[in-house]
PDB file of N, CA and C in Angstrom:
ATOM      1  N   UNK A   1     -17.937   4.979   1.769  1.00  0.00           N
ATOM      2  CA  UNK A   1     -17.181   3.863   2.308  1.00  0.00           C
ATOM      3  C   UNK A   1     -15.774   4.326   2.670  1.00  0.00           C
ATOM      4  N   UNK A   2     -15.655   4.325   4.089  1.00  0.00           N
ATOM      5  CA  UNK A   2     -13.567   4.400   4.085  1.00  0.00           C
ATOM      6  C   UNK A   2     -12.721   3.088   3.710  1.00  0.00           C
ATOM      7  N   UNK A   3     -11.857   4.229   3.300  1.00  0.00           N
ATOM      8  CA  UNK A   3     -10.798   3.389   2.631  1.00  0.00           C
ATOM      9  C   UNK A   3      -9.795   3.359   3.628  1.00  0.00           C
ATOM     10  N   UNK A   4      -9.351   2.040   4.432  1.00  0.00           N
ATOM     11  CA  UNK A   4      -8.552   1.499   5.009  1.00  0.00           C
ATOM     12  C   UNK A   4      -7.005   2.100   4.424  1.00  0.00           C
ATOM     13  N   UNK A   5      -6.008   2.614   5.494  1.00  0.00           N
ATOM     14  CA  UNK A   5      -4.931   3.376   5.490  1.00  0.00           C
ATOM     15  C   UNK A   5      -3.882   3.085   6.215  1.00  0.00           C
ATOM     16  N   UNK A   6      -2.645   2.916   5.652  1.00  0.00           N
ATOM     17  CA  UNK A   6      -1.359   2.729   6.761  1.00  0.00           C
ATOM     18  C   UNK A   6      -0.377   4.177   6.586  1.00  0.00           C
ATOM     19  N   UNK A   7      -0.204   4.369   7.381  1.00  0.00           N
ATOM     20  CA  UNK A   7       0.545   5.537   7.652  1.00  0.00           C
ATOM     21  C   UNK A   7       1.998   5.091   8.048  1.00  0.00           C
ATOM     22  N   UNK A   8       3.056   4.979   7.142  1.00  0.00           N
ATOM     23  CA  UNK A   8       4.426   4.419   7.659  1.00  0.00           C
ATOM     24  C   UNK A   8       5.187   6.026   8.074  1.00  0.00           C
ATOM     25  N   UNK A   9       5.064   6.920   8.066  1.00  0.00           N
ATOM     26  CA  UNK A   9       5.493   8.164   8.762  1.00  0.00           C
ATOM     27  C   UNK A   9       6.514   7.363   9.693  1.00  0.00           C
ATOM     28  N   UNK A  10       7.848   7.931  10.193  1.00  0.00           N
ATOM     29  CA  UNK A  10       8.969   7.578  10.728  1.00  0.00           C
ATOM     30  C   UNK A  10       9.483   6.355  10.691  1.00  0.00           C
ATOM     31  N   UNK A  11       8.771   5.069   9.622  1.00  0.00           N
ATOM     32  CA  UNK A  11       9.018   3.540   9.901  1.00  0.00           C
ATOM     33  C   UNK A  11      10.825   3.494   8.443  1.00  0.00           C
ATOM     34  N   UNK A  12      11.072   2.800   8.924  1.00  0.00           N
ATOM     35  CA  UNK A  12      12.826   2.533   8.147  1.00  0.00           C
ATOM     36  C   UNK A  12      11.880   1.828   7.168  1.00  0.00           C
ATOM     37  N   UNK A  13      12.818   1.349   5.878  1.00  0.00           N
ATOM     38  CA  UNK A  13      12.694   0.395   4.863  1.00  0.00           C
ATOM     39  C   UNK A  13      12.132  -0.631   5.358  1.00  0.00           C
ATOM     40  N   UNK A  14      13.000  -1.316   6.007  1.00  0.00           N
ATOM     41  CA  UNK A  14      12.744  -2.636   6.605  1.00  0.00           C
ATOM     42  C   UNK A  14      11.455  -3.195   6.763  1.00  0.00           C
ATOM     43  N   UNK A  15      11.055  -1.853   8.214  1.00  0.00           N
ATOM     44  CA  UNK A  15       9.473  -2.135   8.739  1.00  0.00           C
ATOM     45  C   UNK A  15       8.831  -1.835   8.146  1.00  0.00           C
ATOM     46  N   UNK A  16       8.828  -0.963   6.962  1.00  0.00           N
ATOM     47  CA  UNK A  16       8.104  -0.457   6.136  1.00  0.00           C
ATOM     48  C   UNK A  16       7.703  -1.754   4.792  1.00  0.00           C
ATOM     49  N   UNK A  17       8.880  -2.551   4.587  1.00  0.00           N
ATOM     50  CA  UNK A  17       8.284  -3.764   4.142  1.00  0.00           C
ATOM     51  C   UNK A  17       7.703  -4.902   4.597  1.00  0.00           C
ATOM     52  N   UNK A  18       7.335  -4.863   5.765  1.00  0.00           N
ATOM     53  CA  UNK A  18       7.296  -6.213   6.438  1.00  0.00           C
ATOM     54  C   UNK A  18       5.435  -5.620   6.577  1.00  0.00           C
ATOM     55  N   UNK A  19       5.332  -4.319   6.834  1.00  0.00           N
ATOM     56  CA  UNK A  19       3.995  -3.754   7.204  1.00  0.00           C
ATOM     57  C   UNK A  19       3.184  -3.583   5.684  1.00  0.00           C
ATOM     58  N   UNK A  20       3.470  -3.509   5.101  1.00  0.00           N
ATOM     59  CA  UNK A  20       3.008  -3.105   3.699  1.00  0.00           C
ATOM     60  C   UNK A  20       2.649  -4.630   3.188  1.00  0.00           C
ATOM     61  N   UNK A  21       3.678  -5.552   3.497  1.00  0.00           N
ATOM     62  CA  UNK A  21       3.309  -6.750   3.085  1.00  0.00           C
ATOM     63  C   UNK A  21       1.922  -7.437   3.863  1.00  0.00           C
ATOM     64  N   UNK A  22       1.873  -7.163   4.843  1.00  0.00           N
ATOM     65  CA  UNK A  22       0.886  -7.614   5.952  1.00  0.00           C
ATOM     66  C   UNK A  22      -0.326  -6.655   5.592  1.00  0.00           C
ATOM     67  N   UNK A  23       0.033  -5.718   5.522  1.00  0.00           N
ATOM     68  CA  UNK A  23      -1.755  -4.680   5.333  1.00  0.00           C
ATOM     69  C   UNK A  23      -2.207  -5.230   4.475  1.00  0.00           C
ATOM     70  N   UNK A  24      -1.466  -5.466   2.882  1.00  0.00           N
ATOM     71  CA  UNK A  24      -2.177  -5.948   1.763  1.00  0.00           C
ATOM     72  C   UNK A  24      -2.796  -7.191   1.877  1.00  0.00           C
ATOM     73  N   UNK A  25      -2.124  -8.182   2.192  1.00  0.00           N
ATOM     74  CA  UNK A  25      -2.372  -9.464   2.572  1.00  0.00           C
ATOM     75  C   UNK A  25      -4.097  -9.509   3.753  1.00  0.00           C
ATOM     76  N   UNK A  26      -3.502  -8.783   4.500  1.00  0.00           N
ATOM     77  CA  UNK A  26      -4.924  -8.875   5.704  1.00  0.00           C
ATOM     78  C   UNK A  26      -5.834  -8.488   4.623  1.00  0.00           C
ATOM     79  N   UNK A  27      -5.994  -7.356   4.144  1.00  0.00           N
ATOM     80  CA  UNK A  27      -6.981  -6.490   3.683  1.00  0.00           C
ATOM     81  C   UNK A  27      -7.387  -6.928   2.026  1.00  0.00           C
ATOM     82  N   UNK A  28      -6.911  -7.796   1.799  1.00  0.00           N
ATOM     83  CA  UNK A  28      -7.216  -8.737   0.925  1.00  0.00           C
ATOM     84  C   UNK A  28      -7.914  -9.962   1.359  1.00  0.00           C
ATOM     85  N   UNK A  29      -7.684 -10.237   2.277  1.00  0.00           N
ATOM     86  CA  UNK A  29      -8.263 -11.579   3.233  1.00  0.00           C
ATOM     87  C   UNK A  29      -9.802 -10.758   3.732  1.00  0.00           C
ATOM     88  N   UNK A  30      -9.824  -9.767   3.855  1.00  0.00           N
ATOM     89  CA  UNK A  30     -11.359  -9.126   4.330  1.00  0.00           C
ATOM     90  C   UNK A  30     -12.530  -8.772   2.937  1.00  0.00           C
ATOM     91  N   UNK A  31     -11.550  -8.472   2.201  1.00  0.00           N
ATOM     92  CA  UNK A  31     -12.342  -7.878   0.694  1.00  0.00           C
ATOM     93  C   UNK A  31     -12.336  -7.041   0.525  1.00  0.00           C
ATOM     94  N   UNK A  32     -11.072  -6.167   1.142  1.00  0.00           N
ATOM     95  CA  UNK A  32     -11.260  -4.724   0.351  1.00  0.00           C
ATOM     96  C   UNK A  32     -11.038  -4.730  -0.990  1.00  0.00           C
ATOM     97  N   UNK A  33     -10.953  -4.206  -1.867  1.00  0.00           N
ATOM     98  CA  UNK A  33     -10.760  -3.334  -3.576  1.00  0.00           C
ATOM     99  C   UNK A  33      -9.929  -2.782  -3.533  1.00  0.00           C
ATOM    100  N   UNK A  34      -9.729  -1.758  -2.233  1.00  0.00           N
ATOM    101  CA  UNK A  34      -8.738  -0.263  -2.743  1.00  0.00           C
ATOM    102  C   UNK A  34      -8.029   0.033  -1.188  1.00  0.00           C
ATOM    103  N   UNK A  35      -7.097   0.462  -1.272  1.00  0.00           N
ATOM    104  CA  UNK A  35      -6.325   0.679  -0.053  1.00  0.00           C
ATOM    105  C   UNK A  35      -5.504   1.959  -0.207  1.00  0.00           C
ATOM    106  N   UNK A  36      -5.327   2.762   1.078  1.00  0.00           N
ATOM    107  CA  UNK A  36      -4.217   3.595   0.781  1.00  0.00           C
ATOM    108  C   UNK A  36      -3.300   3.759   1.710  1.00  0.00           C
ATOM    109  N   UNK A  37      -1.758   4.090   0.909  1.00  0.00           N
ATOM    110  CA  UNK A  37      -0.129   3.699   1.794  1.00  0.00           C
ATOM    111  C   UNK A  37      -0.438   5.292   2.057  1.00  0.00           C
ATOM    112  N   UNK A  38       0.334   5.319   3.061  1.00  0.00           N
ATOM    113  CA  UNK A  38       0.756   7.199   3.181  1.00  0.00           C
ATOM    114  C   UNK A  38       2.409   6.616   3.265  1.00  0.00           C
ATOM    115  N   UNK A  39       3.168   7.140   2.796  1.00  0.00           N
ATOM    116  CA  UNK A  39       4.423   7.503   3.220  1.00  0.00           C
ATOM    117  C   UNK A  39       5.335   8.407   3.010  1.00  0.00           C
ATOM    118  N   UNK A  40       3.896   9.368   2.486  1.00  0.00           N
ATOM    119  CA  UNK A  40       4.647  11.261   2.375  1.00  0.00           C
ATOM    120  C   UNK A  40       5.541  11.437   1.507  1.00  0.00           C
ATOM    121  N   UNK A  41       6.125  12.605   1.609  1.00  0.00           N
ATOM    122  CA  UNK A  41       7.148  12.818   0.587  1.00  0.00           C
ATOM    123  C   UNK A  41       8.852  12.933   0.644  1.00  0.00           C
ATOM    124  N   UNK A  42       9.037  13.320   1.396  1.00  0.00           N
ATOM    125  CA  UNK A  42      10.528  13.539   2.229  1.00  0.00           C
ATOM    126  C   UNK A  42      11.558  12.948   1.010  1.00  0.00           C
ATOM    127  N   UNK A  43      12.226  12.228   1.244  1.00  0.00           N
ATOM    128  CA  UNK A  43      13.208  11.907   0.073  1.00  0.00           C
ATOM    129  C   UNK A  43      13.251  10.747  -0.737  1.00  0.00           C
ATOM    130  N   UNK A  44      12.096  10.105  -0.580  1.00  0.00           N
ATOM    131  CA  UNK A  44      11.714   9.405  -1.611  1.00  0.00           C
ATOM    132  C   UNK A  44      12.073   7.972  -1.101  1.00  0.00           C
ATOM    133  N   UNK A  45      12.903   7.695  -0.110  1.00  0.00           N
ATOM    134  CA  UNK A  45      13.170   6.267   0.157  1.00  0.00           C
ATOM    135  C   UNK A  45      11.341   5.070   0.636  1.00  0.00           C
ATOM    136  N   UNK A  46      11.459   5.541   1.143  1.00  0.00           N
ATOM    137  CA  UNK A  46       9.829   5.299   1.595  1.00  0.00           C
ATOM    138  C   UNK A  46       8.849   5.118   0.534  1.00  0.00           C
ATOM    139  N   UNK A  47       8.435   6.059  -0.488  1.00  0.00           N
ATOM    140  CA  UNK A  47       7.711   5.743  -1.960  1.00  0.00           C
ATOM    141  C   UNK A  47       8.622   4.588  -2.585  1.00  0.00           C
ATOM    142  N   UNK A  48       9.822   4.608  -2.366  1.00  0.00           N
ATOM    143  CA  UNK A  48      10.477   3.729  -3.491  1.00  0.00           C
ATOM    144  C   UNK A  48      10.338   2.464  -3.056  1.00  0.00           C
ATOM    145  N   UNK A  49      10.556   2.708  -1.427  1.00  0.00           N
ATOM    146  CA  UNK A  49      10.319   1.040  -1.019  1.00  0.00           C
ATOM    147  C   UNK A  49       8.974  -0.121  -1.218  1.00  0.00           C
ATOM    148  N   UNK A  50       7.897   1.443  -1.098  1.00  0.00           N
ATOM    149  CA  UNK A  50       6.509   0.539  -1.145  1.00  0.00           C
ATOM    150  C   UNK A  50       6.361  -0.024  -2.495  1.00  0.00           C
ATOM    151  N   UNK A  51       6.591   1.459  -3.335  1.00  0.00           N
ATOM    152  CA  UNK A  51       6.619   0.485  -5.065  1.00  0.00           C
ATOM    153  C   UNK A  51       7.575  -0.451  -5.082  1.00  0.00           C
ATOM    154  N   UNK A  52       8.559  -0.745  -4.706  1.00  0.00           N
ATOM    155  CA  UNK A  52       8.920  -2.205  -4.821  1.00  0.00           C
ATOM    156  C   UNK A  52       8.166  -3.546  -4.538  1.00  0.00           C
ATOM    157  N   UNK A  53       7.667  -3.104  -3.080  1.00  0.00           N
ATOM    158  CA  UNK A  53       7.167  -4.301  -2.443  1.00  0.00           C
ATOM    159  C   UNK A  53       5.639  -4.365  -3.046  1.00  0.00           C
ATOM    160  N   UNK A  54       4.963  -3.579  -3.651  1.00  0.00           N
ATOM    161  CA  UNK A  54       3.746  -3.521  -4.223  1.00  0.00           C
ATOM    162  C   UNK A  54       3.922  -3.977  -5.743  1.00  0.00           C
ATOM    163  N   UNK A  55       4.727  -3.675  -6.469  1.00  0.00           N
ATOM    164  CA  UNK A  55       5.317  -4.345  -7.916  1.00  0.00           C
ATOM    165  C   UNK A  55       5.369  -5.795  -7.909  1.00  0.00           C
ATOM    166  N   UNK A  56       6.080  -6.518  -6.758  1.00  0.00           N
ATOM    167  CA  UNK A  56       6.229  -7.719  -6.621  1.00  0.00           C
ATOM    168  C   UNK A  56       5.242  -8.660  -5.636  1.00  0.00           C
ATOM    169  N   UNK A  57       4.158  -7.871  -5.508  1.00  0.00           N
ATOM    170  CA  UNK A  57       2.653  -8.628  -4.378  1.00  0.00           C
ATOM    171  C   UNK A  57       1.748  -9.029  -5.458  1.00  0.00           C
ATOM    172  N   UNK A  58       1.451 -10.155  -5.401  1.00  0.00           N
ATOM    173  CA  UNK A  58       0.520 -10.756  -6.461  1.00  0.00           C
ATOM    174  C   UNK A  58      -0.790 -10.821  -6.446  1.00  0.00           C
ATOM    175  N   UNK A  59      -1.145 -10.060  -4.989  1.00  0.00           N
ATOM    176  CA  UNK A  59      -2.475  -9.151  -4.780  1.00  0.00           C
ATOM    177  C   UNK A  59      -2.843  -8.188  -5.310  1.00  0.00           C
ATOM    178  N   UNK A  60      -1.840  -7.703  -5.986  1.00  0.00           N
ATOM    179  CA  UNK A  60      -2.086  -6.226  -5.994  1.00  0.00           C
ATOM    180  C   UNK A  60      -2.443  -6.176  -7.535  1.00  0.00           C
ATOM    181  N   UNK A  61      -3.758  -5.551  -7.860  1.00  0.00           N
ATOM    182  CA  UNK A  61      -3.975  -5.267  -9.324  1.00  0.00           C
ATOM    183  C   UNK A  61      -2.736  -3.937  -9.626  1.00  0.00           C
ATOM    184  N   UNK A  62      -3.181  -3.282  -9.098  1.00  0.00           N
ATOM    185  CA  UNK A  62      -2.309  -2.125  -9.703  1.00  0.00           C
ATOM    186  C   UNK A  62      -2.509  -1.040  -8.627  1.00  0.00           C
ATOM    187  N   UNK A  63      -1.534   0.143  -8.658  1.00  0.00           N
ATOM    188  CA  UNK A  63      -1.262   0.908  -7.492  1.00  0.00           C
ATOM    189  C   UNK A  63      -0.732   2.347  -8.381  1.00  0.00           C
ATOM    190  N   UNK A  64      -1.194   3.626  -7.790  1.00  0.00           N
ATOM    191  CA  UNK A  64      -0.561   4.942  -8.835  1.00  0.00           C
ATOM    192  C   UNK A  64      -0.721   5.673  -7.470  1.00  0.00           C
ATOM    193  N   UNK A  65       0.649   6.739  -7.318  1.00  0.00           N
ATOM    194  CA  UNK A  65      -0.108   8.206  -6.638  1.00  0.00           C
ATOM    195  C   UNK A  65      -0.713   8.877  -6.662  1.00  0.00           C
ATOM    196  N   UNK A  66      -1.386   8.920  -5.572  1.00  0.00           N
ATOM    197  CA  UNK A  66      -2.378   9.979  -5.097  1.00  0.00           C
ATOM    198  C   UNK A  66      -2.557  11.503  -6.175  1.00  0.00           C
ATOM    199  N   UNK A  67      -3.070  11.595  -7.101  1.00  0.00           N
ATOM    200  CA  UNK A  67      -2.680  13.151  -7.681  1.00  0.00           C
ATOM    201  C   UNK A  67      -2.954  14.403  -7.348  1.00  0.00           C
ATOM    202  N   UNK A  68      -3.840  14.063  -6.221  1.00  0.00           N
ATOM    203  CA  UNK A  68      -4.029  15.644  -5.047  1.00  0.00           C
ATOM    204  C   UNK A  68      -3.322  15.337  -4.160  1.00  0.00           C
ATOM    205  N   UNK A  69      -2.499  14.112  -3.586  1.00  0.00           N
ATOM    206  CA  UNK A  69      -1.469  14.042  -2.295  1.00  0.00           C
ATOM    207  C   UNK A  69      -0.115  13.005  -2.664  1.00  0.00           C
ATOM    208  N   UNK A  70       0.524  13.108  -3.901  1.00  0.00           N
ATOM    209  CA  UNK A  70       1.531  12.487  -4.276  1.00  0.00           C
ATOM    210  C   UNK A  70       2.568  11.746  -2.708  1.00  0.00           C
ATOM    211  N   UNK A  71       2.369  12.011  -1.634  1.00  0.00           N
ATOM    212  CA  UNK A  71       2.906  11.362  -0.667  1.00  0.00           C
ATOM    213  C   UNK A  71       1.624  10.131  -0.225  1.00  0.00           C
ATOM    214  N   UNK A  72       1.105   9.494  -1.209  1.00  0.00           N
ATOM    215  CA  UNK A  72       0.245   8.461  -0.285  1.00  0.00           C
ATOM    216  C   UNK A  72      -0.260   7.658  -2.054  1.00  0.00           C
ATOM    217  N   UNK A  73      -0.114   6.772  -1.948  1.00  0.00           N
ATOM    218  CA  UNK A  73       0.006   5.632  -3.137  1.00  0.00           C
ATOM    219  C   UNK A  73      -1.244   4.862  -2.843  1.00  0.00           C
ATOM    220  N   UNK A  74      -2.378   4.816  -3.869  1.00  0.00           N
ATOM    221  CA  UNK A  74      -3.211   4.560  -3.902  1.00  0.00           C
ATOM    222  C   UNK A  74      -3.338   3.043  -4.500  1.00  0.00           C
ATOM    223  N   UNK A  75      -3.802   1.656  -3.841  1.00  0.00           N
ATOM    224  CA  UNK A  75      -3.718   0.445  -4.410  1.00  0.00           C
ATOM    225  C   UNK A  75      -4.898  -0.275  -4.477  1.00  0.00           C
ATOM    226  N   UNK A  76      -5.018  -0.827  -5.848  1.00  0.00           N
ATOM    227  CA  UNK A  76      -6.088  -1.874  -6.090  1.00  0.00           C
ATOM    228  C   UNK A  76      -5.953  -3.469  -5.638  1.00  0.00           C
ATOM    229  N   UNK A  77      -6.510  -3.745  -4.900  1.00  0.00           N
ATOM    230  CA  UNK A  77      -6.284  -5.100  -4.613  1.00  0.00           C
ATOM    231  C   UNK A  77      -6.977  -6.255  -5.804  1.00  0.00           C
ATOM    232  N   UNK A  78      -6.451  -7.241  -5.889  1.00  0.00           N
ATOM    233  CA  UNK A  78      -7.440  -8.411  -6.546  1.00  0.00           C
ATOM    234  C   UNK A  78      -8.653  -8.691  -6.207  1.00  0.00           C
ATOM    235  N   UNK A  79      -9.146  -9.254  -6.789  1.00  0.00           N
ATOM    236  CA  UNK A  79     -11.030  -9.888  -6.334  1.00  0.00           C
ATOM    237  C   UNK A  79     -10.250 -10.934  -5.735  1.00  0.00           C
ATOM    238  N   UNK A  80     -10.884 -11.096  -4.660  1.00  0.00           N
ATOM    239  CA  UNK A  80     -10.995 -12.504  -3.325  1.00  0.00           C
ATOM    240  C   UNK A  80     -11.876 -12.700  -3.571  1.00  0.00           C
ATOM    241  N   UNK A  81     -11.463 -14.199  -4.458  1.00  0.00           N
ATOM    242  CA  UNK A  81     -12.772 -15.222  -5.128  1.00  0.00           C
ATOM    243  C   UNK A  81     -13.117 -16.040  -3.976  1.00  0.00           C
ATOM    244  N   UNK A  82     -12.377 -16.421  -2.611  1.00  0.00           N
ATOM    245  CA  UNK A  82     -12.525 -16.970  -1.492  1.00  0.00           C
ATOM    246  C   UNK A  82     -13.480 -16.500  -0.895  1.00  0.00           C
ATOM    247  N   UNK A  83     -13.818 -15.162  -1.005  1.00  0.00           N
ATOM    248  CA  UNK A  83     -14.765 -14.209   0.041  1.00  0.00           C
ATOM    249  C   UNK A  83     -16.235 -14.686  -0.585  1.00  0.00           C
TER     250      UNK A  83
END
């Protein structure tokens, strides 16, 4: 099964929260389980932003890095009892 992926590569904070909020949300509305962020490694603004906005999504069971690709944050979504 693929696992559905956003790649924020060159996106600022900003868009990077507004997109992260929307992937989870859609892809919770379809029934995925598991999702994965890429937003690499570079200086860390980008990881820090998504764990923010993923800490505070009430979709989100729980979320850890990747441990063979620490630039891409691996997330559990809730059961969609709607689906």
């Amino acid at each position: 099964m693929n696992v559905p992926s956003l790649d924020l590569h060159g996106m600022d904070r900003e868009i990077t929260r507004i997109l992260v909020k929307e992937f989870i949300r859609d892809h919770y509305k379809m029934g995925y389980e598991k999702v994965i962020i890429i937003h690499g490694i570079g200086t860390g603004v980008l990881k820090n932003t998504v764990r923010e906005v993923l800490a505070k999504e009430k979709l989100v069971e729980n979320f850890y890095l990747d441990f063979f690709n620490i630039g891409t944050t691996v997330v559990t979504l809730k059961k969609n009892i709607d689906k």
